[in-house]
Protein backbone atom coordinates (compact mmCIF):
# COMPACT_ATOMS: atom_id res chain seq x y z
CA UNK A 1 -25.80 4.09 -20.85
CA UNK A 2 -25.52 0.64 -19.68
CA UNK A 3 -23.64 -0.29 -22.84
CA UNK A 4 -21.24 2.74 -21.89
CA UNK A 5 -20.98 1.09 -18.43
CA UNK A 6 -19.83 -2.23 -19.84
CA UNK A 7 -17.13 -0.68 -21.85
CA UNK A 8 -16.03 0.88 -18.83
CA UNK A 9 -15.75 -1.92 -16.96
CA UNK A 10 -14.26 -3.73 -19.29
CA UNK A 11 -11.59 -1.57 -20.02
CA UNK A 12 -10.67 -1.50 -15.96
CA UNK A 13 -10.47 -5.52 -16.21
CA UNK A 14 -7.68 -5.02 -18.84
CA UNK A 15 -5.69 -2.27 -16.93
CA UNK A 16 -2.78 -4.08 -15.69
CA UNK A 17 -0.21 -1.96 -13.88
CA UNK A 18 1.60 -1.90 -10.33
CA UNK A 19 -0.01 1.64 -9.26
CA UNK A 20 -3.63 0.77 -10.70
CA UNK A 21 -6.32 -1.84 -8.43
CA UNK A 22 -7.26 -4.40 -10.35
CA UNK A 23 -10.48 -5.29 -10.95
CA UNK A 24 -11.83 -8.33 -10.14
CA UNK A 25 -15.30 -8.50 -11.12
CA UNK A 26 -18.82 -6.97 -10.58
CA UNK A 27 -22.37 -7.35 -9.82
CA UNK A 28 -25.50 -6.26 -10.03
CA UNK A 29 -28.60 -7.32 -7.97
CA UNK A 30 -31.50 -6.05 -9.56
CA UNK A 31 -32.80 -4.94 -13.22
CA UNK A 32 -31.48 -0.98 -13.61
CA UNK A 33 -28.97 -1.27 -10.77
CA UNK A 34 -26.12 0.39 -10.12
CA UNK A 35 -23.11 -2.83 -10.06
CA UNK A 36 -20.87 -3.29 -7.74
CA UNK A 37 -17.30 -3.43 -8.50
CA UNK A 38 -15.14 -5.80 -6.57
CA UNK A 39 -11.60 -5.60 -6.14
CA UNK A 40 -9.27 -6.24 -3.67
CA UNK A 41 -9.85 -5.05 -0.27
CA UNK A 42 -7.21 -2.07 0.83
CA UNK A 43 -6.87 -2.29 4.63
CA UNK A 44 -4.61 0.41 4.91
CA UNK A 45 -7.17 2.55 3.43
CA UNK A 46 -7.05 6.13 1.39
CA UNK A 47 -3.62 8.39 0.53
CA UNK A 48 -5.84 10.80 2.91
CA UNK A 49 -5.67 8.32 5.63
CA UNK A 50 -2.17 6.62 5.01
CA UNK A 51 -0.42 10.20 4.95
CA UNK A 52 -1.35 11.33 8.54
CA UNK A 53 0.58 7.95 9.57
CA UNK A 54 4.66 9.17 9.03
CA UNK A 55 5.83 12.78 8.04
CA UNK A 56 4.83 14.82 5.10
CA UNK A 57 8.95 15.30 4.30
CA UNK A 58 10.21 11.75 3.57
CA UNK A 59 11.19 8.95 1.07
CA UNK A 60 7.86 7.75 1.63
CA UNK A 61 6.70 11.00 0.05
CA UNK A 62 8.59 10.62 -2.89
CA UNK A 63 7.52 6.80 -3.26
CA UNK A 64 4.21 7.67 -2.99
CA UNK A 65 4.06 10.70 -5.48
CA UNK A 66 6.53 8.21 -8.24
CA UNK A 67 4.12 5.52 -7.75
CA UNK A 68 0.73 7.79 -8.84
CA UNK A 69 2.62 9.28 -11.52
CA UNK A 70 3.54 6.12 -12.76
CA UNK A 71 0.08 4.81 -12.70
CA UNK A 72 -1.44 8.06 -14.22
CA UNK A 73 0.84 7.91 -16.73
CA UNK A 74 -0.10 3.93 -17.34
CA UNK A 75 -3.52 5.06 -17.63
CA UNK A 76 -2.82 8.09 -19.94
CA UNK A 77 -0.68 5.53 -22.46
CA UNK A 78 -3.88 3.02 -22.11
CA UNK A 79 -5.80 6.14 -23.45
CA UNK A 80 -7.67 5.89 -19.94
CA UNK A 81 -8.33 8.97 -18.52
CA UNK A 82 -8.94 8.66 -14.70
CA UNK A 83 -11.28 12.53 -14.76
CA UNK A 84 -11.80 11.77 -10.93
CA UNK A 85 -7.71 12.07 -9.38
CA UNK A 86 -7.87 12.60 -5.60
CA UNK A 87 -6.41 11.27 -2.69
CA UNK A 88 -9.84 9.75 -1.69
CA UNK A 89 -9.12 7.47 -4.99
CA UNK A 90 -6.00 6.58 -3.91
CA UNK A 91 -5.89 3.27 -2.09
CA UNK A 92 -2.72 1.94 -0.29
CA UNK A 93 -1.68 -1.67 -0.77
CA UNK A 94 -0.14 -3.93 2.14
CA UNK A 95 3.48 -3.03 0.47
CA UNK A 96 2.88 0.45 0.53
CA UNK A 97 2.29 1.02 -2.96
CA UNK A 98 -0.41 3.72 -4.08
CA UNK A 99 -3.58 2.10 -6.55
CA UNK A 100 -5.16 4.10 -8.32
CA UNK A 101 -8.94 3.93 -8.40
CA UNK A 102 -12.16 4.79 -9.19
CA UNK A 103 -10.92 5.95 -12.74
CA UNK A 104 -13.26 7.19 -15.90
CA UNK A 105 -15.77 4.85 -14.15
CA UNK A 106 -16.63 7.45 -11.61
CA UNK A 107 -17.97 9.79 -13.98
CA UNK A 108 -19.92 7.20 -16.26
CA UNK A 109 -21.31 5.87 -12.92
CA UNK A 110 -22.55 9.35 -11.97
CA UNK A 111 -24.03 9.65 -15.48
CA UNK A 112 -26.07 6.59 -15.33
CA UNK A 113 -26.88 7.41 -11.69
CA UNK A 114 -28.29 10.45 -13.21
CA UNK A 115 -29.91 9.39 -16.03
CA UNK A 116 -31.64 6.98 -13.48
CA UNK A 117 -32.89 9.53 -10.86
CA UNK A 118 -32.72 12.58 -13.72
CA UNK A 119 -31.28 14.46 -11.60
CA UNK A 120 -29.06 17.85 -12.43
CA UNK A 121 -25.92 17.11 -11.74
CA UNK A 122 -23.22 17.51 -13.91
CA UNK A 123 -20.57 14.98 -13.53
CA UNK A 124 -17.35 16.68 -14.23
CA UNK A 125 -15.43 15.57 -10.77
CA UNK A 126 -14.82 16.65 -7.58
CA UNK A 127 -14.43 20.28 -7.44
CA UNK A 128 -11.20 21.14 -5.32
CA UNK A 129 -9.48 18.91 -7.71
CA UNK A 130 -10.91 20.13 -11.09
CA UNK A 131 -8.88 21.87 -13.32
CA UNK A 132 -10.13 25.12 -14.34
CA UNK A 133 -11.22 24.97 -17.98
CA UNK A 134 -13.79 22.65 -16.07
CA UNK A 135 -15.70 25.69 -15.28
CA UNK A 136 -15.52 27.39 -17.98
CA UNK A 137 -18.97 25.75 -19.74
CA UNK A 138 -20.07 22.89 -21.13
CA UNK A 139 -17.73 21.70 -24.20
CA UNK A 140 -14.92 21.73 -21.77
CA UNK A 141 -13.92 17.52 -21.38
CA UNK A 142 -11.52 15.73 -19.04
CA UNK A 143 -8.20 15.03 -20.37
CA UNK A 144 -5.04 14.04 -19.78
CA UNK A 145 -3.93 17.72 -19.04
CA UNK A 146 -6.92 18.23 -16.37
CA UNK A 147 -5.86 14.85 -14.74
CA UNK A 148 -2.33 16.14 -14.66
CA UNK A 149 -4.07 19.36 -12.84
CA UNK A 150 -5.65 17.30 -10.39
CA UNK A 151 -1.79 15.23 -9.83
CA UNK A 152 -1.15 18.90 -9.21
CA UNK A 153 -3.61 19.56 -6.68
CA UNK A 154 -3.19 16.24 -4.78
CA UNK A 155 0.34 17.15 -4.09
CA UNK A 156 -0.35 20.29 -3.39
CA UNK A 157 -3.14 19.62 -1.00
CA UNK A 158 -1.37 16.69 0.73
CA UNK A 159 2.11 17.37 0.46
CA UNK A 160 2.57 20.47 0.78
CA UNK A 161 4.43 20.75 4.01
């Protein structure tokens, strides 16, 4: 798992796109740890926060939505896929721009956190935002059509006016 972990890591430190945070480095404090990821820090917070600050209807919008397409669609030509797409992993830079975040990591985090405290969780995502061949059992994998699902779902659950 850990060597999974690396891989992941390193592949975020070679992402290099406008509409994906880069990575800056990690940690970890003890043996069997989970790291810490450091990247810039996003004062202007989540897309959840930053959208309840000017109306749903506006060129903002559309900036917004181009600019997490465009980094999706980095990530998808990187062979990245970000399995975790929600507004809660969408940071806002000091120009406005939406970063993508928390991408493929997520889910090999929550695998290692499981492995570590063998727990039962599954690790396939956040649930409102999962497509639905998700649910349908086990084989079923996160691709680049169930991240374009969850693009789906963050418009519709944040845009929709």
């Amino acid at each position: 798992m850990l060597q999974t972990l690396a891989r992941e890591i390193r592949i975020w430190a070679m992402l290099k796109h406008a509409n994906v945070l880069p990575l800056w480095g990690f940690t970890a404090d003890e043996e069997n740890s989970m790291p810490s990821l450091i990247s810039e820090w996003m004062y202007k917070g989540t897309l959840f926060k930053f959208m309840k600050t000017f109306p749903k209807s506006s060129r903002r919008t559309c900036k917004l939505l181009h600019g997490i397409s465009e980094g999706l669609e980095y990530l998808h030509s990187q062979k990245v896929i970000h399995a975790d797409l929600k507004s809660q992993n969408v940071l806002i830079s000091q120009s406005d721009e939406p970063l993508l975040a928390d991408f493929g990591l997520s889910l090999t985090l929550m695998q290692y956190s499981t492995a570590m405290s063998e727990s039962g969780s599954s690790g396939k995502g956040t649930i409102r935002w999962m497509a639905r061949e998700l649910f349908d059992g086990a084989s079923s994998k996160h691709n680049e059509e169930t991240d374009v699902w969850a693009f789906g779902m963050v418009i519709y659950v944040h845009f929709d006016s």
